[in-house]
C-alpha atoms as a PDB file:
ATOM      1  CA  UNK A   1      76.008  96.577 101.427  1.00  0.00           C
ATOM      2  CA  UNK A   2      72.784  96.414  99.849  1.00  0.00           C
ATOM      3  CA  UNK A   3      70.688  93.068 101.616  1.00  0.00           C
ATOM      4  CA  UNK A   4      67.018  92.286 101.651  1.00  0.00           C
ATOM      5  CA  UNK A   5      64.173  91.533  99.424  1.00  0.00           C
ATOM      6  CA  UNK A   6      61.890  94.306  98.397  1.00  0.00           C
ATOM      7  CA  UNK A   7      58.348  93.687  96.073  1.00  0.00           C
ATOM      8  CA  UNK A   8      56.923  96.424  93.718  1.00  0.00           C
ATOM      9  CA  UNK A   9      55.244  97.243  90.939  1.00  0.00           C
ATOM     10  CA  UNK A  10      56.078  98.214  87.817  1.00  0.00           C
ATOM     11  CA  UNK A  11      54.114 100.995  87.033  1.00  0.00           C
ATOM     12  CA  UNK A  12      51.779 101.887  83.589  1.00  0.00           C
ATOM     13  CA  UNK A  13      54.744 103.883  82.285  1.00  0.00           C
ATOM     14  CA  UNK A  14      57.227 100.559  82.747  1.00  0.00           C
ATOM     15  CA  UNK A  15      59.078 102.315  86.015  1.00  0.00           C
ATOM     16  CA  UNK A  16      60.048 100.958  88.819  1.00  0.00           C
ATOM     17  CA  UNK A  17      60.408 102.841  92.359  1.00  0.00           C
ATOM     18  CA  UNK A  18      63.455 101.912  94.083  1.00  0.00           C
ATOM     19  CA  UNK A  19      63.318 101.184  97.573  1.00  0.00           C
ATOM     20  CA  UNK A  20      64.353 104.178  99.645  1.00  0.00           C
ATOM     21  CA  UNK A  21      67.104 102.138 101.584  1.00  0.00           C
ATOM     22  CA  UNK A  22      68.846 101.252  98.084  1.00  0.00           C
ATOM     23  CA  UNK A  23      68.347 104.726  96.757  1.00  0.00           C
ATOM     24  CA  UNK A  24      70.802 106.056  99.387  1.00  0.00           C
ATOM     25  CA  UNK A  25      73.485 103.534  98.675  1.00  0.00           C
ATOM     26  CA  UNK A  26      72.910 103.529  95.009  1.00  0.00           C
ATOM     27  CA  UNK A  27      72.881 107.079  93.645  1.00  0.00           C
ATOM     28  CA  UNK A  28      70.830 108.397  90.837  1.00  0.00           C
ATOM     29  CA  UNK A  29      73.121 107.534  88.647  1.00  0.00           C
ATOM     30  CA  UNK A  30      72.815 103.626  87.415  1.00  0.00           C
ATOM     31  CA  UNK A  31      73.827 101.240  85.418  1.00  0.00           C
ATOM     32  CA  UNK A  32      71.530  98.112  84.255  1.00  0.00           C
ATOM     33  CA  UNK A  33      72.644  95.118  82.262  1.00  0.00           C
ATOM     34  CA  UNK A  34      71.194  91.591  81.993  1.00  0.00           C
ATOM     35  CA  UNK A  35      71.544  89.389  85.159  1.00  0.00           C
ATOM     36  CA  UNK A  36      73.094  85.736  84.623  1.00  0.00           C
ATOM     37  CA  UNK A  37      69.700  84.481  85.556  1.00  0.00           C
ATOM     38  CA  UNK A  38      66.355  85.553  84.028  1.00  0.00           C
ATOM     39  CA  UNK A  39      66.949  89.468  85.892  1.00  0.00           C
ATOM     40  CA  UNK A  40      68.129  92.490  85.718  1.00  0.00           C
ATOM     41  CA  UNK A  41      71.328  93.315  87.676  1.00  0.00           C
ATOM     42  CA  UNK A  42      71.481  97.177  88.673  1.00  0.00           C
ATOM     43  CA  UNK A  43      74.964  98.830  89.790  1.00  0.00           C
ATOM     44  CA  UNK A  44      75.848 102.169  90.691  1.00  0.00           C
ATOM     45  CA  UNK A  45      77.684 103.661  88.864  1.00  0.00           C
ATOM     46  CA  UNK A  46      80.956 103.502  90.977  1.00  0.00           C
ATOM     47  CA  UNK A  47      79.952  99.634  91.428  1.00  0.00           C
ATOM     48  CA  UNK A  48      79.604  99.729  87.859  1.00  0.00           C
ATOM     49  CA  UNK A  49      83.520 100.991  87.389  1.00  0.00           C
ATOM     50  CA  UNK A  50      84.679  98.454  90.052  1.00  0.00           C
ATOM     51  CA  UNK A  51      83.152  95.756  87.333  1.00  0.00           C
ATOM     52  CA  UNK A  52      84.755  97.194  84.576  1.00  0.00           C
ATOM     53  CA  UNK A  53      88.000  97.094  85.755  1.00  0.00           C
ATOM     54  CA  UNK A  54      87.638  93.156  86.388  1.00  0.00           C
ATOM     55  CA  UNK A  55      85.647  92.878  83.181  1.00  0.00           C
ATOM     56  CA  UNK A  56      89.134  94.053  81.382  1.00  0.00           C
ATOM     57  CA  UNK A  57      91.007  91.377  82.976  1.00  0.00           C
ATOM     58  CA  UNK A  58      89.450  88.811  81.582  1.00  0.00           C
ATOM     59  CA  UNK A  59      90.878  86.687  78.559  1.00  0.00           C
ATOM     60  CA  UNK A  60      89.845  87.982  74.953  1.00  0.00           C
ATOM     61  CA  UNK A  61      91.093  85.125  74.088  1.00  0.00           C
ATOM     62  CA  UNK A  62      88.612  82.844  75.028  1.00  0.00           C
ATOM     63  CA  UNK A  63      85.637  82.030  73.814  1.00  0.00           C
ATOM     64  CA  UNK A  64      83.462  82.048  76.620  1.00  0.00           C
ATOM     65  CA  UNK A  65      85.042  85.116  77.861  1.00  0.00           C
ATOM     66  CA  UNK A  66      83.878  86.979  74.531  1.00  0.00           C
ATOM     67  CA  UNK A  67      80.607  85.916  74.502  1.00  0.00           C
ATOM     68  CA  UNK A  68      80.217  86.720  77.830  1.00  0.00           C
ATOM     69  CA  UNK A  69      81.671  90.861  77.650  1.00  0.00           C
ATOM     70  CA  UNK A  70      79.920  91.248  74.666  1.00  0.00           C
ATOM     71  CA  UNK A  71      76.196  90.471  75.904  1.00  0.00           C
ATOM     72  CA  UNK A  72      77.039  91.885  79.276  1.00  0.00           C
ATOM     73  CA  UNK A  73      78.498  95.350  77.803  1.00  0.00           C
ATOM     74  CA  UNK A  74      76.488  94.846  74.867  1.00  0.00           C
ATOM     75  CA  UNK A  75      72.905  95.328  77.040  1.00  0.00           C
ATOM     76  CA  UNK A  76      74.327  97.775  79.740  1.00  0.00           C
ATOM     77  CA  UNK A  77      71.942 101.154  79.687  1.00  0.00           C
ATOM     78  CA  UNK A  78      73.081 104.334  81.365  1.00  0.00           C
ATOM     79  CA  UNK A  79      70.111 104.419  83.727  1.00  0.00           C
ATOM     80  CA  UNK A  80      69.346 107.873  86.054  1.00  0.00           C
ATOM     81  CA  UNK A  81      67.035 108.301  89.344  1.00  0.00           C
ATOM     82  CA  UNK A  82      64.204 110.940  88.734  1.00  0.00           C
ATOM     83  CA  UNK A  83      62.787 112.789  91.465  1.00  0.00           C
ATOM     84  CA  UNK A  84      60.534 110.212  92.545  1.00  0.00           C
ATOM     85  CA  UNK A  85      62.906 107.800  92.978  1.00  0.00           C
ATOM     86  CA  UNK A  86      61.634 105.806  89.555  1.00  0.00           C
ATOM     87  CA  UNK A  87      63.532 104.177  87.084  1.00  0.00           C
ATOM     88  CA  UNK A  88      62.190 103.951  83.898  1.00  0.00           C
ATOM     89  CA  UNK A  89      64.062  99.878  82.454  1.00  0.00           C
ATOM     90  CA  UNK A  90      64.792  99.861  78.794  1.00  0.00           C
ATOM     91  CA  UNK A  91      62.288  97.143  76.866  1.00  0.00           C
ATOM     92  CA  UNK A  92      64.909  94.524  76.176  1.00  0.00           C
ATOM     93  CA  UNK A  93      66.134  93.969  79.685  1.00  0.00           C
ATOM     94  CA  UNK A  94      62.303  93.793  80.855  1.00  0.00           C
ATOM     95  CA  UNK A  95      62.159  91.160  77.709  1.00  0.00           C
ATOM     96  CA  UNK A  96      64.735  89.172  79.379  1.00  0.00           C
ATOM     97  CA  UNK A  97      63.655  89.330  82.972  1.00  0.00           C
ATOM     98  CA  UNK A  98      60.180  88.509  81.854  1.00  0.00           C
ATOM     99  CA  UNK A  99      59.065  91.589  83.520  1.00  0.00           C
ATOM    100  CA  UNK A 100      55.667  92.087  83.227  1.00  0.00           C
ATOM    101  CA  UNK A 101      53.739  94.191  86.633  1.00  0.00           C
ATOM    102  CA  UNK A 102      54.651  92.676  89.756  1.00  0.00           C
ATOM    103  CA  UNK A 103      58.757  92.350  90.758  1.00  0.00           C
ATOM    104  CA  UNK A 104      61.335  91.838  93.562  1.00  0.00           C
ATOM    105  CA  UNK A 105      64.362  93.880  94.099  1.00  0.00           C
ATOM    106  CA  UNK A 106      67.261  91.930  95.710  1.00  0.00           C
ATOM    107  CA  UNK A 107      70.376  93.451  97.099  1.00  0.00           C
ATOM    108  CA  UNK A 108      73.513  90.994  96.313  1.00  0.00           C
ATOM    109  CA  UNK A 109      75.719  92.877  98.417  1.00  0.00           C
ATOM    110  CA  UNK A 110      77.469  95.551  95.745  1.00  0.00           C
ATOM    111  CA  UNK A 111      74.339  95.436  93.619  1.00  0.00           C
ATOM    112  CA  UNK A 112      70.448  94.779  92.973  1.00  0.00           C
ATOM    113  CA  UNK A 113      69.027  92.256  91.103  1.00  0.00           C
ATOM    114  CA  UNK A 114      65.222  92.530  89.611  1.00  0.00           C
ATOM    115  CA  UNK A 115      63.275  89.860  88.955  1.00  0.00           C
ATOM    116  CA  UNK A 116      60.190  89.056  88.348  1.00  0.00           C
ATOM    117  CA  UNK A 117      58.276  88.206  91.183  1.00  0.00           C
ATOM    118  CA  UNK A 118      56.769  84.656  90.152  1.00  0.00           C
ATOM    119  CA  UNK A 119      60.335  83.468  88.386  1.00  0.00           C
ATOM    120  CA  UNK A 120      62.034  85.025  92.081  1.00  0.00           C
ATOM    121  CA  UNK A 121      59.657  83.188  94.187  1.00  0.00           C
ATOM    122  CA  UNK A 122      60.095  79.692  92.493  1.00  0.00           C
ATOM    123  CA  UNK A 123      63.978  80.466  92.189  1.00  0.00           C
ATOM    124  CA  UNK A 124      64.141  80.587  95.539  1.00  0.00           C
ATOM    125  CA  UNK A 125      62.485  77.961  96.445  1.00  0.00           C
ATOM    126  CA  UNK A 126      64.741  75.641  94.465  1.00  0.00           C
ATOM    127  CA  UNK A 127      67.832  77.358  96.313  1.00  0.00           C
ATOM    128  CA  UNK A 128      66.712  76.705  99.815  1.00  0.00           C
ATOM    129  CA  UNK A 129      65.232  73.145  99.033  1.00  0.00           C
ATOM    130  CA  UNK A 130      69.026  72.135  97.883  1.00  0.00           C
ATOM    131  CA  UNK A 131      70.805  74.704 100.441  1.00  0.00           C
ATOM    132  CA  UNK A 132      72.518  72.145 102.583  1.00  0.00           C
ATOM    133  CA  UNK A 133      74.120  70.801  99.124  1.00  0.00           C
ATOM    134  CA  UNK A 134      75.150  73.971  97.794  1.00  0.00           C
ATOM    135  CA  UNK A 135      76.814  74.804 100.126  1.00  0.00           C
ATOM    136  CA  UNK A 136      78.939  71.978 100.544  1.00  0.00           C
ATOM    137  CA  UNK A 137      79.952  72.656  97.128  1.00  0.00           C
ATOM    138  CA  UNK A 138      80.592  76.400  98.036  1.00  0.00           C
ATOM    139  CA  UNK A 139      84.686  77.425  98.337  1.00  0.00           C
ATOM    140  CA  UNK A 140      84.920  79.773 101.472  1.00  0.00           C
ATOM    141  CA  UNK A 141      88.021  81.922 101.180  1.00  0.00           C
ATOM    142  CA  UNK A 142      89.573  83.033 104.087  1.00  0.00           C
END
């Protein structure tokens, strides 16, 4: 389960070092695609699978459903680990994170969000200022 908050750089070439712990769980083989917010979400590539599977279970027939699968699949790069641990993030996904130098890498449990780190640090902020009411509004399953 990948947990924790993580701030880097992006480096002069545009990549990003993963951190070691999320290396191990994630493989060097990855899978990057716009995040429902303004980041990047990152799977591995078996997470990546997992996702599709659901994906395909969704109903074509719906609007929102089609818009949805299109962007998502539409803006999903094929990304792979070098040696260094770096990933280099295509231009359009930075575009849409607003990804300019400084970032933070969240694990979300099967897979990593990056943001950028002002837009993470405000985000945040709004989350735990309205926690107690959010969660109310949360459905547990059992």
């Amino acid at each position: 389960m990948m947990i924790g908050t993580y701030e880097h750089r992006l480096d002069s070439k545009g990549r990003l070092v993963l951190p070691s712990k999320f290396r191990q769980e994630m493989g060097e083989q990855l899978v990057a695609s716009v995040g429902v917010e303004r980041c990047i979400s990152l799977y591995s590539k078996d997470e990546w699978e997992k996702l599709l599977e659901k994906l395909q279970k969704m109903p074509f027939s719906q609007s929102n459903a089609r818009d949805f699968l299109r962007v998502f699949l539409a803006t999903a790069h094929e990304i792979t680990l070098d040696s260094a641990g770096r990933i280099l993030l295509p231009q359009m996904l930075k575009s849409h994170a607003y990804l300019e130098t400084d970032v933070s890498i969240i694990g979300v449990g099967d897979h990593l969000e990056i943001w950028d780190r002002e837009t993470w640090n405000k985000y945040r902020q709004d989350i735990l200022s309205n926690l107690s009411t959010i969660v109310e509004g949360v459905e547990w399953k059992q």
